[in-house]
N, C-alpha and C. Protein backbone atom coordinates (compact mmCIF):
# COMPACT_ATOMS: atom_id res chain seq x y z
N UNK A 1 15.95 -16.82 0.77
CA UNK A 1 15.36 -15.54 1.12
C UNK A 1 15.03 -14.81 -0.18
N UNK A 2 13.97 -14.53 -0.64
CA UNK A 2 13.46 -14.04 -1.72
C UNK A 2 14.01 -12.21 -1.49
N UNK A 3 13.57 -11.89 -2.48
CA UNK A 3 14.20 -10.20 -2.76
C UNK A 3 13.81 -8.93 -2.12
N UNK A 4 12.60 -9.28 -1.47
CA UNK A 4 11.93 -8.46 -0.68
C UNK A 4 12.15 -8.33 0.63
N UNK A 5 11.90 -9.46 1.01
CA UNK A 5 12.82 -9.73 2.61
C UNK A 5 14.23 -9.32 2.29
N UNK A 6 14.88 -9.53 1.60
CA UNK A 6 16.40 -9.13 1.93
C UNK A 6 16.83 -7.64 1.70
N UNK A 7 15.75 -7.23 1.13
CA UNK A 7 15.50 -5.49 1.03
C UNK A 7 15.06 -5.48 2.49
N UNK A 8 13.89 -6.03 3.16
CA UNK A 8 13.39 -5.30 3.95
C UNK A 8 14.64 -5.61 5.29
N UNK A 9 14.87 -6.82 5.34
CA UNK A 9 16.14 -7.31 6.21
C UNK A 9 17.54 -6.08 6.34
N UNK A 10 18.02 -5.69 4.70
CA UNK A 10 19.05 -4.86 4.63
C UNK A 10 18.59 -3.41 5.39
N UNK A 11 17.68 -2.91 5.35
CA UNK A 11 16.92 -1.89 5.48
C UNK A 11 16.90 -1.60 7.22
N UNK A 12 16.52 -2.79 7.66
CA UNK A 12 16.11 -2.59 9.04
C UNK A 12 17.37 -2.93 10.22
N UNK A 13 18.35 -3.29 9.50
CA UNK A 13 19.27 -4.10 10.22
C UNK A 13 19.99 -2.41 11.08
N UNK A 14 20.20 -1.83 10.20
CA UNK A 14 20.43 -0.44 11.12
C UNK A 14 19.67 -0.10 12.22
N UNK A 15 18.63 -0.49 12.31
CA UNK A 15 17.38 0.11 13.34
C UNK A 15 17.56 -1.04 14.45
N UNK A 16 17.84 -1.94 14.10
CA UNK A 16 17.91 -3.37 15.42
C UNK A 16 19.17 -3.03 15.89
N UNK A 17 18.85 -2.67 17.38
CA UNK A 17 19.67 -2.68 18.64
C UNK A 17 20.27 -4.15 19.09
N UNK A 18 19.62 -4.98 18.75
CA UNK A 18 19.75 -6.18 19.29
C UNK A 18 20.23 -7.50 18.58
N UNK A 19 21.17 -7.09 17.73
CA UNK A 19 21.66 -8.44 16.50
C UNK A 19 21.29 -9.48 16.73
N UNK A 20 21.04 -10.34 17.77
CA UNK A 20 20.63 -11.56 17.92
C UNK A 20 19.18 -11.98 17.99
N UNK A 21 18.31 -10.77 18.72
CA UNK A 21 16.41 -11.03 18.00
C UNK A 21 16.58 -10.08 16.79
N UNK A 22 17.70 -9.98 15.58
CA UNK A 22 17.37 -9.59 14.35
C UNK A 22 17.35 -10.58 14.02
N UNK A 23 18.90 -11.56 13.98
CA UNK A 23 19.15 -12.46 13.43
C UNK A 23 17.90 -13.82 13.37
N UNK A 24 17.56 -13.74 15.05
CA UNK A 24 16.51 -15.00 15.14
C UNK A 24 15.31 -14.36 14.06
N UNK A 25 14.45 -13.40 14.14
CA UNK A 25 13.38 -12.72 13.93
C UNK A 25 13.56 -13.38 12.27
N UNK A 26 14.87 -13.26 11.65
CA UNK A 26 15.61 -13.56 9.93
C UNK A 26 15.40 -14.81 10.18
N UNK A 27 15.57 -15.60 10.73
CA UNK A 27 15.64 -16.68 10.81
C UNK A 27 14.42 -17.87 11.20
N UNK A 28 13.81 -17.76 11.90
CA UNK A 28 12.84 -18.65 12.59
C UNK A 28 11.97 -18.35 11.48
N UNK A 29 11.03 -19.93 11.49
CA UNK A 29 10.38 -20.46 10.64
C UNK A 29 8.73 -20.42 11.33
N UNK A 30 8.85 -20.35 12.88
CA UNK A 30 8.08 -20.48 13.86
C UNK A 30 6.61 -19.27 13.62
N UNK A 31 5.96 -19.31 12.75
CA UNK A 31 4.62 -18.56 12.69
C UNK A 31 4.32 -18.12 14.07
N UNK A 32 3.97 -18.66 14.95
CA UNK A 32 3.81 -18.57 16.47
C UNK A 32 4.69 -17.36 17.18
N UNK A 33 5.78 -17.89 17.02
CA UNK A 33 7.32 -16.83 17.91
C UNK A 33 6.65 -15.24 16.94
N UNK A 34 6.81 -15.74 15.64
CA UNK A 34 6.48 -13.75 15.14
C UNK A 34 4.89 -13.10 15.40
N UNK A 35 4.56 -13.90 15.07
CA UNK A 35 3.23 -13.61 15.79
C UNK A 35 2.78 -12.70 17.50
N UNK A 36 3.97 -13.47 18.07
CA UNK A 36 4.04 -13.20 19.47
C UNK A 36 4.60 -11.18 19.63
N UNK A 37 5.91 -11.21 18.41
CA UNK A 37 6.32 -9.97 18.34
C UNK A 37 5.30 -8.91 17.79
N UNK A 38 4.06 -9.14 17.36
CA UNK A 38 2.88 -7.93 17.14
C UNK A 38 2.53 -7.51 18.30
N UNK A 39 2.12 -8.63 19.52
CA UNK A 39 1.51 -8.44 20.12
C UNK A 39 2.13 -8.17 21.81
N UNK A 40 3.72 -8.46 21.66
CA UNK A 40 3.85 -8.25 22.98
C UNK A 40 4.27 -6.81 23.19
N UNK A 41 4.61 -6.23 24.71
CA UNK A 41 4.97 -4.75 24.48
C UNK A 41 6.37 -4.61 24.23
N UNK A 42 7.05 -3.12 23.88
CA UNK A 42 8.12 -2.45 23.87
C UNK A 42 9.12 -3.40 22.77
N UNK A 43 8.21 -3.98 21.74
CA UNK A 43 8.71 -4.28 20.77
C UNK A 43 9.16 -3.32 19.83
N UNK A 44 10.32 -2.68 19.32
CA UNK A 44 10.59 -1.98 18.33
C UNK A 44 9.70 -2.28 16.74
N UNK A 45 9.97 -1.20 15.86
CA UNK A 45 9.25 -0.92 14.90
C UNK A 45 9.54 -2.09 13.74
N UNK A 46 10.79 -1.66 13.91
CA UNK A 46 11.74 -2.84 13.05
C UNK A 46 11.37 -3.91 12.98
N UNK A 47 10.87 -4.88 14.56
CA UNK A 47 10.93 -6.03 14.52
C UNK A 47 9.35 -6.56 14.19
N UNK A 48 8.59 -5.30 14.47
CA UNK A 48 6.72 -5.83 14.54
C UNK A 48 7.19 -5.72 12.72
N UNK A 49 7.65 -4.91 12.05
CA UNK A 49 7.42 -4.64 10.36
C UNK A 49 8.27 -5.92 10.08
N UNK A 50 9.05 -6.58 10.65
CA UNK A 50 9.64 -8.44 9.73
C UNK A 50 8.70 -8.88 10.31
N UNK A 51 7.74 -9.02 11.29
CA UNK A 51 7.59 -10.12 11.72
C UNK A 51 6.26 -10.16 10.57
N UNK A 52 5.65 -9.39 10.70
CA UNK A 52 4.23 -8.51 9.60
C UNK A 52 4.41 -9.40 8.44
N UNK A 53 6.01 -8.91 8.23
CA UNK A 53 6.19 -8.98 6.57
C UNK A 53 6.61 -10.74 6.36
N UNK A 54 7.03 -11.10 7.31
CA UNK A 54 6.69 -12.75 7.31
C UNK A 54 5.83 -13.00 7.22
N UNK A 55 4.57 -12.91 8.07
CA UNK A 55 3.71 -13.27 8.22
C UNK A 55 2.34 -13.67 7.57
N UNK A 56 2.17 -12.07 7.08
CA UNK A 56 1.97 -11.76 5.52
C UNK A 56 1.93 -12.43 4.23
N UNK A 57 3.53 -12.01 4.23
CA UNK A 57 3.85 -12.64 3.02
C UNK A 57 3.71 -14.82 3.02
N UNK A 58 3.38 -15.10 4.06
CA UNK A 58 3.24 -16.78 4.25
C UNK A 58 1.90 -16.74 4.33
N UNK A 59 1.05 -16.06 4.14
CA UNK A 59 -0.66 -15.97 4.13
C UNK A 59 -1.60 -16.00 5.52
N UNK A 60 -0.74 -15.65 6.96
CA UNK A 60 -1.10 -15.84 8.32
C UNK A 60 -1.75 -14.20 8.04
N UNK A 61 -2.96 -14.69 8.81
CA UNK A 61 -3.92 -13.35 8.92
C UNK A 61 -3.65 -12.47 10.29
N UNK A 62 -2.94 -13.29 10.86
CA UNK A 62 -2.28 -12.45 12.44
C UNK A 62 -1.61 -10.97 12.04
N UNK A 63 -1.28 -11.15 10.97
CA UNK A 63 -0.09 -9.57 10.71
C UNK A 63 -1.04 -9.00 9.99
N UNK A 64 -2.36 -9.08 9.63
CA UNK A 64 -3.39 -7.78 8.61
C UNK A 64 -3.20 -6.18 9.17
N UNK A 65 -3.62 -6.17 10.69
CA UNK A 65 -3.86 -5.64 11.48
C UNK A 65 -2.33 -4.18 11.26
N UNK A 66 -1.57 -4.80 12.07
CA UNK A 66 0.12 -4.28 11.59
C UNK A 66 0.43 -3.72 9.97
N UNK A 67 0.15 -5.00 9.60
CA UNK A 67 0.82 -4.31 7.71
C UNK A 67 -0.40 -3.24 7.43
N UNK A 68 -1.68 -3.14 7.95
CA UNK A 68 -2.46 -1.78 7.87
C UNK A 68 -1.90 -0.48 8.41
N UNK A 69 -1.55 -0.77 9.55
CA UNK A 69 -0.82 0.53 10.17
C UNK A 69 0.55 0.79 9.12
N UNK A 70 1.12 -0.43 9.00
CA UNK A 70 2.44 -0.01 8.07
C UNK A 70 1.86 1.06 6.86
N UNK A 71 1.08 0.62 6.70
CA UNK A 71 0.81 1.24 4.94
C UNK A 71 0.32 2.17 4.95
N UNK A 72 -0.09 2.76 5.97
CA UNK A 72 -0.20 4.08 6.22
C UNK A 72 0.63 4.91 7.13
N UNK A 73 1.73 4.51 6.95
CA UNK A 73 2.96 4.84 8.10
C UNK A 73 4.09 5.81 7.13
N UNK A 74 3.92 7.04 7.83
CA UNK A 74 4.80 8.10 7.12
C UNK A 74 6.39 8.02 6.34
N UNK A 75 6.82 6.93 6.59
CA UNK A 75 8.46 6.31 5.99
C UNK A 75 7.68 5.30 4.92
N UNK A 76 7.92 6.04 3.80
CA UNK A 76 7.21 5.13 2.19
C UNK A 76 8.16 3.71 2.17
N UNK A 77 9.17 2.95 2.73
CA UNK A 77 9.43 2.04 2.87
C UNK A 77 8.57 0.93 3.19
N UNK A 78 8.43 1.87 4.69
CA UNK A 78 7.65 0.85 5.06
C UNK A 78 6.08 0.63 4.63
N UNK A 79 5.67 1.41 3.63
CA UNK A 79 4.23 1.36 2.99
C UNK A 79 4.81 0.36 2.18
N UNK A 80 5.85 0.35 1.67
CA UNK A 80 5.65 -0.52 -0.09
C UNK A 80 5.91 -1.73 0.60
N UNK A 81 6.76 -2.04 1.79
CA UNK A 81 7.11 -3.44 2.12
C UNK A 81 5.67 -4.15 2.71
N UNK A 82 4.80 -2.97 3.49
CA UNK A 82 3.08 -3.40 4.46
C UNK A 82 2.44 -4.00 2.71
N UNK A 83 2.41 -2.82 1.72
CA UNK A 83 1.53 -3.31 0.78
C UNK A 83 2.02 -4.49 -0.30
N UNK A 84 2.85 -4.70 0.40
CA UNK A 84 3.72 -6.00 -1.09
C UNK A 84 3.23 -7.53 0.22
N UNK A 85 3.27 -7.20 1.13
CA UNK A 85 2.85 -8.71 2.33
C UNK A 85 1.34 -8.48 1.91
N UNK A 86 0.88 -7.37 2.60
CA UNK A 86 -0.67 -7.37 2.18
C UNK A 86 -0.97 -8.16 0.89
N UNK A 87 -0.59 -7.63 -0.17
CA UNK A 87 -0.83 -8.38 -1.72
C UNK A 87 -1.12 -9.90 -1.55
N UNK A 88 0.13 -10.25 -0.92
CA UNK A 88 0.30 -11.95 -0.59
C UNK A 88 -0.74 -12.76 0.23
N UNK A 89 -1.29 -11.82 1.17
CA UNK A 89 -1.97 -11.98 2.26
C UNK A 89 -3.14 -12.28 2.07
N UNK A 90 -3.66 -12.11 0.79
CA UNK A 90 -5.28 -12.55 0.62
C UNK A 90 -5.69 -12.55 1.29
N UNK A 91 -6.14 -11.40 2.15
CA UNK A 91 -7.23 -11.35 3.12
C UNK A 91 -8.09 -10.72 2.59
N UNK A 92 -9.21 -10.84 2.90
CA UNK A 92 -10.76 -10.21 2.39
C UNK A 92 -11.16 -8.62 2.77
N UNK A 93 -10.56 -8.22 4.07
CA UNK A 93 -10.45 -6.88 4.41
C UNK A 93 -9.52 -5.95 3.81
N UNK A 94 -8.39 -6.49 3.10
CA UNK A 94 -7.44 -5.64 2.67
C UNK A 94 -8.03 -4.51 1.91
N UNK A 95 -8.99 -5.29 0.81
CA UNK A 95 -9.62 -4.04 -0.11
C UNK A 95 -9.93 -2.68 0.49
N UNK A 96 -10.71 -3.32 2.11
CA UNK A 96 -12.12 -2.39 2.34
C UNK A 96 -10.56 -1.20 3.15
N UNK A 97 -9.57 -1.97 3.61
CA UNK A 97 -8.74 -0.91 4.35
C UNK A 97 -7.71 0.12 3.60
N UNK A 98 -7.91 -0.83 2.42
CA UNK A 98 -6.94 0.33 1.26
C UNK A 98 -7.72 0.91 1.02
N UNK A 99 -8.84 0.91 0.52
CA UNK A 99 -10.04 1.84 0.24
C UNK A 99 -10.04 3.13 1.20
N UNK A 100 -9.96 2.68 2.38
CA UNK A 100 -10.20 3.64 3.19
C UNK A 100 -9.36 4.41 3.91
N UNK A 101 -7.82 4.08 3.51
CA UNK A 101 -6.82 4.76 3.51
C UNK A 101 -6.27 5.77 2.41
N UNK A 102 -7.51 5.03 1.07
CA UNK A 102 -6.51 6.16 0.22
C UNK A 102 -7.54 7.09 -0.20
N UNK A 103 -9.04 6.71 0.40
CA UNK A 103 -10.02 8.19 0.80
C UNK A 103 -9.98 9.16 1.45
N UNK A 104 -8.96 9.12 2.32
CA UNK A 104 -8.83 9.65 3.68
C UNK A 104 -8.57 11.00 3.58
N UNK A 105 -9.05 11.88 3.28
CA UNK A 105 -8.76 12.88 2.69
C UNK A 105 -7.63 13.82 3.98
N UNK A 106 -7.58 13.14 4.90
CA UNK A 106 -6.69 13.96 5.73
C UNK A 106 -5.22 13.06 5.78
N UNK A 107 -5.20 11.95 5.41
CA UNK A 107 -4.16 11.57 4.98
C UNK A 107 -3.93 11.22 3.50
N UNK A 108 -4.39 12.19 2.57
CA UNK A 108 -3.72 11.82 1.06
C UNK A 108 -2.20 11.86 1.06
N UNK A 109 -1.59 12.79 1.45
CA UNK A 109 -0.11 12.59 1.77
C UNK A 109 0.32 11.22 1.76
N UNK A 110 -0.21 10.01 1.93
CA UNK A 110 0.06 8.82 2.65
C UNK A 110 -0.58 8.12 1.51
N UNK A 111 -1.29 8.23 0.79
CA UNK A 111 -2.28 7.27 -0.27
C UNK A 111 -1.95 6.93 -1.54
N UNK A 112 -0.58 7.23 -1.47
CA UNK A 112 -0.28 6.50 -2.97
C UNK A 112 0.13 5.22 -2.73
N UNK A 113 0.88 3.94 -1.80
CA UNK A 113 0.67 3.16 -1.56
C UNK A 113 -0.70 2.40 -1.44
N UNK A 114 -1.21 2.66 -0.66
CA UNK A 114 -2.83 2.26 -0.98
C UNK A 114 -3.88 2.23 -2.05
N UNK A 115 -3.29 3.37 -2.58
CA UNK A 115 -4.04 3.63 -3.63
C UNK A 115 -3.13 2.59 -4.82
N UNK A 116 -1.83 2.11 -4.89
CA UNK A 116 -1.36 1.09 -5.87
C UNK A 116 -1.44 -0.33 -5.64
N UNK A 117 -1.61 -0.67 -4.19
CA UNK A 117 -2.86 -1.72 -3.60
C UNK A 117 -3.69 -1.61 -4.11
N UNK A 118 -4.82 -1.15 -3.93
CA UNK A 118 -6.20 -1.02 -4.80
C UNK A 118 -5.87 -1.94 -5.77
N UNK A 119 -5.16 -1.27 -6.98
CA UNK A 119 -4.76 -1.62 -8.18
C UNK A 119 -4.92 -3.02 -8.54
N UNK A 120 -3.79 -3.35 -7.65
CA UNK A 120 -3.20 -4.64 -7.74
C UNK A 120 -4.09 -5.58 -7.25
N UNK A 121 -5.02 -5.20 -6.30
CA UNK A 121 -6.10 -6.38 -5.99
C UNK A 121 -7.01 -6.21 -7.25
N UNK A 122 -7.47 -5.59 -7.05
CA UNK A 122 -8.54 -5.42 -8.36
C UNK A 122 -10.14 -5.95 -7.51
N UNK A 123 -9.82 -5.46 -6.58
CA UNK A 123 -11.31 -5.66 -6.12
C UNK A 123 -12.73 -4.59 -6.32
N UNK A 124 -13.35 -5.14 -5.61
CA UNK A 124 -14.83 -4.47 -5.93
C UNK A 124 -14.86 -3.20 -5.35
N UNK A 125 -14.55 -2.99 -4.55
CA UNK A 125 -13.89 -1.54 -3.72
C UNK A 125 -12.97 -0.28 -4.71
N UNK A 126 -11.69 -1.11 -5.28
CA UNK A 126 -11.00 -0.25 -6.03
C UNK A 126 -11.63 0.60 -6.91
N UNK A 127 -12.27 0.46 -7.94
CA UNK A 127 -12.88 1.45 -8.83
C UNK A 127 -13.88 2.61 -8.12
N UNK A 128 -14.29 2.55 -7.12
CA UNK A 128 -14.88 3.55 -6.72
C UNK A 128 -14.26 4.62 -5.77
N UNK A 129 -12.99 3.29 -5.37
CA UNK A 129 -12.12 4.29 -4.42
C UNK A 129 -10.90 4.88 -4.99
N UNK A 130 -10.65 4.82 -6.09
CA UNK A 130 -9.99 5.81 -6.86
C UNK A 130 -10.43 6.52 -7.41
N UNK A 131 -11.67 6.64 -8.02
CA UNK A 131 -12.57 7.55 -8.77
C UNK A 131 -12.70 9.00 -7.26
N UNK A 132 -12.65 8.33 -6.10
CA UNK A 132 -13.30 9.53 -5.11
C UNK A 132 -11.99 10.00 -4.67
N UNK A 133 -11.28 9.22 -4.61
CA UNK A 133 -9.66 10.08 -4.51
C UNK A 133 -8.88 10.92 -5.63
N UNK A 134 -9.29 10.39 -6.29
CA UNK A 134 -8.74 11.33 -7.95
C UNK A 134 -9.34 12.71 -7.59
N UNK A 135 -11.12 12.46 -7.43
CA UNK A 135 -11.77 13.81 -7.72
C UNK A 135 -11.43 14.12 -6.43
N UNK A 136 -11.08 14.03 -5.63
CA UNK A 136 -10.55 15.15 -4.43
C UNK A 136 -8.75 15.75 -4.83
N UNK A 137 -8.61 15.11 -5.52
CA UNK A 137 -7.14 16.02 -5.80
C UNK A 137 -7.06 16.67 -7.16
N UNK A 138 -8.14 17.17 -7.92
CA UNK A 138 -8.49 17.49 -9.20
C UNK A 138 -8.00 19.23 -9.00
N UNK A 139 -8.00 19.64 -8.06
CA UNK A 139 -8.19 21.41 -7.53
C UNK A 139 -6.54 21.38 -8.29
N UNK A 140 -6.47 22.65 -8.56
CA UNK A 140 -5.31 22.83 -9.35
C UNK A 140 -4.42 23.29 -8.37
N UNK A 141 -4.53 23.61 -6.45
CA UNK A 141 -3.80 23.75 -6.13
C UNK A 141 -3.37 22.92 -5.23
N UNK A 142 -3.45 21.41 -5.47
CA UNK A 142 -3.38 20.42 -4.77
C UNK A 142 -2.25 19.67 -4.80
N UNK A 143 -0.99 19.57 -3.93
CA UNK A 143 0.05 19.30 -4.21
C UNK A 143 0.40 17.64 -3.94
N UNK A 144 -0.34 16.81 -4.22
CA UNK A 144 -0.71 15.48 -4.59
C UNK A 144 -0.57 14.72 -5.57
N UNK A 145 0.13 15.77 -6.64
CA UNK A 145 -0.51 15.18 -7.82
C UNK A 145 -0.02 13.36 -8.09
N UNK A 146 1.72 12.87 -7.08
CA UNK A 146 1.84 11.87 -7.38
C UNK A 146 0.34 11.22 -7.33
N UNK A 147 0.09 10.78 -6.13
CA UNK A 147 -1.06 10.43 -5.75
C UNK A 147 -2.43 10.20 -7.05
N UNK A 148 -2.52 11.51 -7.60
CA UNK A 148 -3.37 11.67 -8.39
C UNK A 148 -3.33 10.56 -10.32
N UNK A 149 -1.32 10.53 -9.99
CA UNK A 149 -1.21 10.44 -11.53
C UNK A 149 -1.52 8.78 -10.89
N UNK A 150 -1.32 8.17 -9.80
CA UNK A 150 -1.50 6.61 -9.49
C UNK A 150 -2.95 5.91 -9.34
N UNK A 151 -3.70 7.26 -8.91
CA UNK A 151 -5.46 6.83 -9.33
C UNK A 151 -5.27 7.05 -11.13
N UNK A 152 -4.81 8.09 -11.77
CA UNK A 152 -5.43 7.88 -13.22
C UNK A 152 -4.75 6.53 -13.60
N UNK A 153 -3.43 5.93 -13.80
CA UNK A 153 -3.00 4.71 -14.17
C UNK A 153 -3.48 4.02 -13.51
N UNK A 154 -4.05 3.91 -12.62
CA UNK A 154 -4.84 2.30 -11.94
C UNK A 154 -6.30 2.32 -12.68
N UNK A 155 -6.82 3.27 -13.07
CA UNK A 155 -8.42 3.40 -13.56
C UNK A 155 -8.08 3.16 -14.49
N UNK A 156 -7.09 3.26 -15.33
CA UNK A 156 -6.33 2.83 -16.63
C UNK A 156 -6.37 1.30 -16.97
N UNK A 157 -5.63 0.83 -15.77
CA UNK A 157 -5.36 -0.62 -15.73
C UNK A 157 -6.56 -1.38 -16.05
N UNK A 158 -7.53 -0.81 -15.19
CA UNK A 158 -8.73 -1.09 -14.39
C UNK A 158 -9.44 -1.62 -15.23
N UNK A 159 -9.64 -0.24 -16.52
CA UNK A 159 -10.23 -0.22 -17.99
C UNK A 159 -12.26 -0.37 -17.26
N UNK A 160 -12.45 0.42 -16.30
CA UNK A 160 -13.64 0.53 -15.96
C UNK A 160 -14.36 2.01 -16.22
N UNK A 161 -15.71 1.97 -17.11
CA UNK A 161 -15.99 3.05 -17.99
C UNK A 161 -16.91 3.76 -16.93
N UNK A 162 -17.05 3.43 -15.06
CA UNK A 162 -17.34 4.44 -14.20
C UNK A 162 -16.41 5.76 -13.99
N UNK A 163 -15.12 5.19 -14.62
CA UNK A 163 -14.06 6.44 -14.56
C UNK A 163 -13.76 7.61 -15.26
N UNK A 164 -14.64 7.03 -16.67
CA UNK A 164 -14.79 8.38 -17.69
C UNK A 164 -14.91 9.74 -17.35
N UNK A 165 -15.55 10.25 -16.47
CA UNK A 165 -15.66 11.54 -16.02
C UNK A 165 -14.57 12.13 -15.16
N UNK A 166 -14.01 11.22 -14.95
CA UNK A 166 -13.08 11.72 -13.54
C UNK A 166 -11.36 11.37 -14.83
N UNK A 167 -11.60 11.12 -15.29
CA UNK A 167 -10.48 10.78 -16.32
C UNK A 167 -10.59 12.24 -17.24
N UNK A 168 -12.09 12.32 -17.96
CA UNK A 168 -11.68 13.58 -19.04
C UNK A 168 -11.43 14.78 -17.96
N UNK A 169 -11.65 14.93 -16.68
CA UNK A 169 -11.15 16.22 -15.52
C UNK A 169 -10.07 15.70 -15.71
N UNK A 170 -9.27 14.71 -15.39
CA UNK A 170 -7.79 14.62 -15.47
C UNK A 170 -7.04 15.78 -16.60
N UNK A 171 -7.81 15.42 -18.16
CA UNK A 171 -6.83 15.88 -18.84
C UNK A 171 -6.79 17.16 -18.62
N UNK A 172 -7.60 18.17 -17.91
CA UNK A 172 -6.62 19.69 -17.74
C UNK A 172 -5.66 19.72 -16.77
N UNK A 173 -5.46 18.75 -15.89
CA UNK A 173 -4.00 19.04 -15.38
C UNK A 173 -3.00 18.59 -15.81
N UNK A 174 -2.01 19.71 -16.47
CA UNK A 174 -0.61 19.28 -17.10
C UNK A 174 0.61 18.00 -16.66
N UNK A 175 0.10 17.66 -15.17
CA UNK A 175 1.09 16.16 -14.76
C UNK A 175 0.17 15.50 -14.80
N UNK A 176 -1.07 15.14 -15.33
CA UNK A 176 -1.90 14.43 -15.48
C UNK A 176 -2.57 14.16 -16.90
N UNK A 177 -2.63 15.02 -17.81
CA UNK A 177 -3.01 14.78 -19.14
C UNK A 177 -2.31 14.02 -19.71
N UNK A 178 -1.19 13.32 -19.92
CA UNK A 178 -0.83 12.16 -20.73
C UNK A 178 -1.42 10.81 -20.38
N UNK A 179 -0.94 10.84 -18.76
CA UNK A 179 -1.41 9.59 -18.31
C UNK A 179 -3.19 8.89 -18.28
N UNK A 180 -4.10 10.77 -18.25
CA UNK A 180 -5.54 10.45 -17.99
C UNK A 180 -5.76 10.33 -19.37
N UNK A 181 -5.66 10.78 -21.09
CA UNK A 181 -5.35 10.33 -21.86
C UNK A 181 -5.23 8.65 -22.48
N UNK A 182 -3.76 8.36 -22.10
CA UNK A 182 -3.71 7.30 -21.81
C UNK A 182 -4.74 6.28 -21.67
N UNK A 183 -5.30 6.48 -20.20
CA UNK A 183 -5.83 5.50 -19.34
C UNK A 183 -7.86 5.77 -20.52
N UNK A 184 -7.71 6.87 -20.70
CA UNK A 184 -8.86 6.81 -21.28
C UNK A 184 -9.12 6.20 -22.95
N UNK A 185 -8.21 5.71 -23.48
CA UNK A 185 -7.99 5.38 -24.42
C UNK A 185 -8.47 3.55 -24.42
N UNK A 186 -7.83 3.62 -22.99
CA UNK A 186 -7.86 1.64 -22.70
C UNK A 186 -9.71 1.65 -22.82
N UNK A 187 -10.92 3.07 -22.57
CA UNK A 187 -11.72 2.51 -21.77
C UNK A 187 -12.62 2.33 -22.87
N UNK A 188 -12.65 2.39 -24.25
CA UNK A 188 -12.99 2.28 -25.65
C UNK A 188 -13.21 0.91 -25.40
């Protein structure tokens, strides 16, 4: 059992009513059986987010759907565990749905996961969808700024010179001027 599952395993074992579909759910190798737990009803939360995060994380495109809802799901657990399967998951939509989770301007609250997806794919999507999320949290009374400092270090990473403008606005905000700094330094 690798380190993630046994985080996400330790994590959820409080929430399972039912020790024995925890234990199986930990256990079975059966792609099929977890698969079945997305889709049947009055499945708890617990058990659709292992089955996801199996699923996922083994490259089955059955759990995209789920680890999307996860990653935009108000308990930041369960974002980092949706976006660490997603990562694995190489699916081709992931980009276009992180993209469009961490635009969402009615859920920025929710977009710093997505928005460190982006990152990590490095797809064709990311650079434009942090550039439009940055400049929506630029207002000085925008209480986002995590959010904000994870678009300037990903445009950082990124080292893409569409970000220049939205980087030198970074440096007047004081939790943001080292890092937009920083990141603008890589784009030389």
């Amino acid at each position: 059992m690798d380190e993630e599952l046994r985080s996400l395993a330790g994590r959820v074992r409080g929430e399972a009513e039912d020790p024995v579909a925890y234990e199986r759910l930990l256990a079975t190798e059966d792609r099929d059986e977890l698969a079945r737990v997305l889709t049947e009803t009055e499945r708890p939360l617990w058990a659709r987010e292992m089955a996801a995060f199996r699923l996922g994380c083994a490259g089955d495109r059955r759990a995209f759907e789920t680890l999307v809802l996860l990653l935009n799901h108000r308990d930041p657990q369960r974002c980092v565990t949706a976006a660490y399967a997603l990562a694995r998951l190489r699916d081709p939509r992931t980009a276009r749905a992180a993209a469009a989770l961490a635009t969402n301007s009615l859920r920025t609250a929710y977009a710093l996961h997505p928005v460190r997806l982006l990152t990590e794919l490095r797809a064709p999507e990311t650079v434009p969808a942090l550039i439009t999320t940055l400049r929506g949290l630029l207002a000085p009374t925008n209480p986002h700024w995590r959010v904000a400092l994870a678009c300037v270090e990903g445009l950082g990473q990124l080292r893409d010179a569409r970000a220049r403008p939205v980087l030198e606005a970074a440096l007047d905000h004081p939790r943001l001027v080292a890092a937009a700094s920083a990141a603008l330094s890589r784009l030389a």
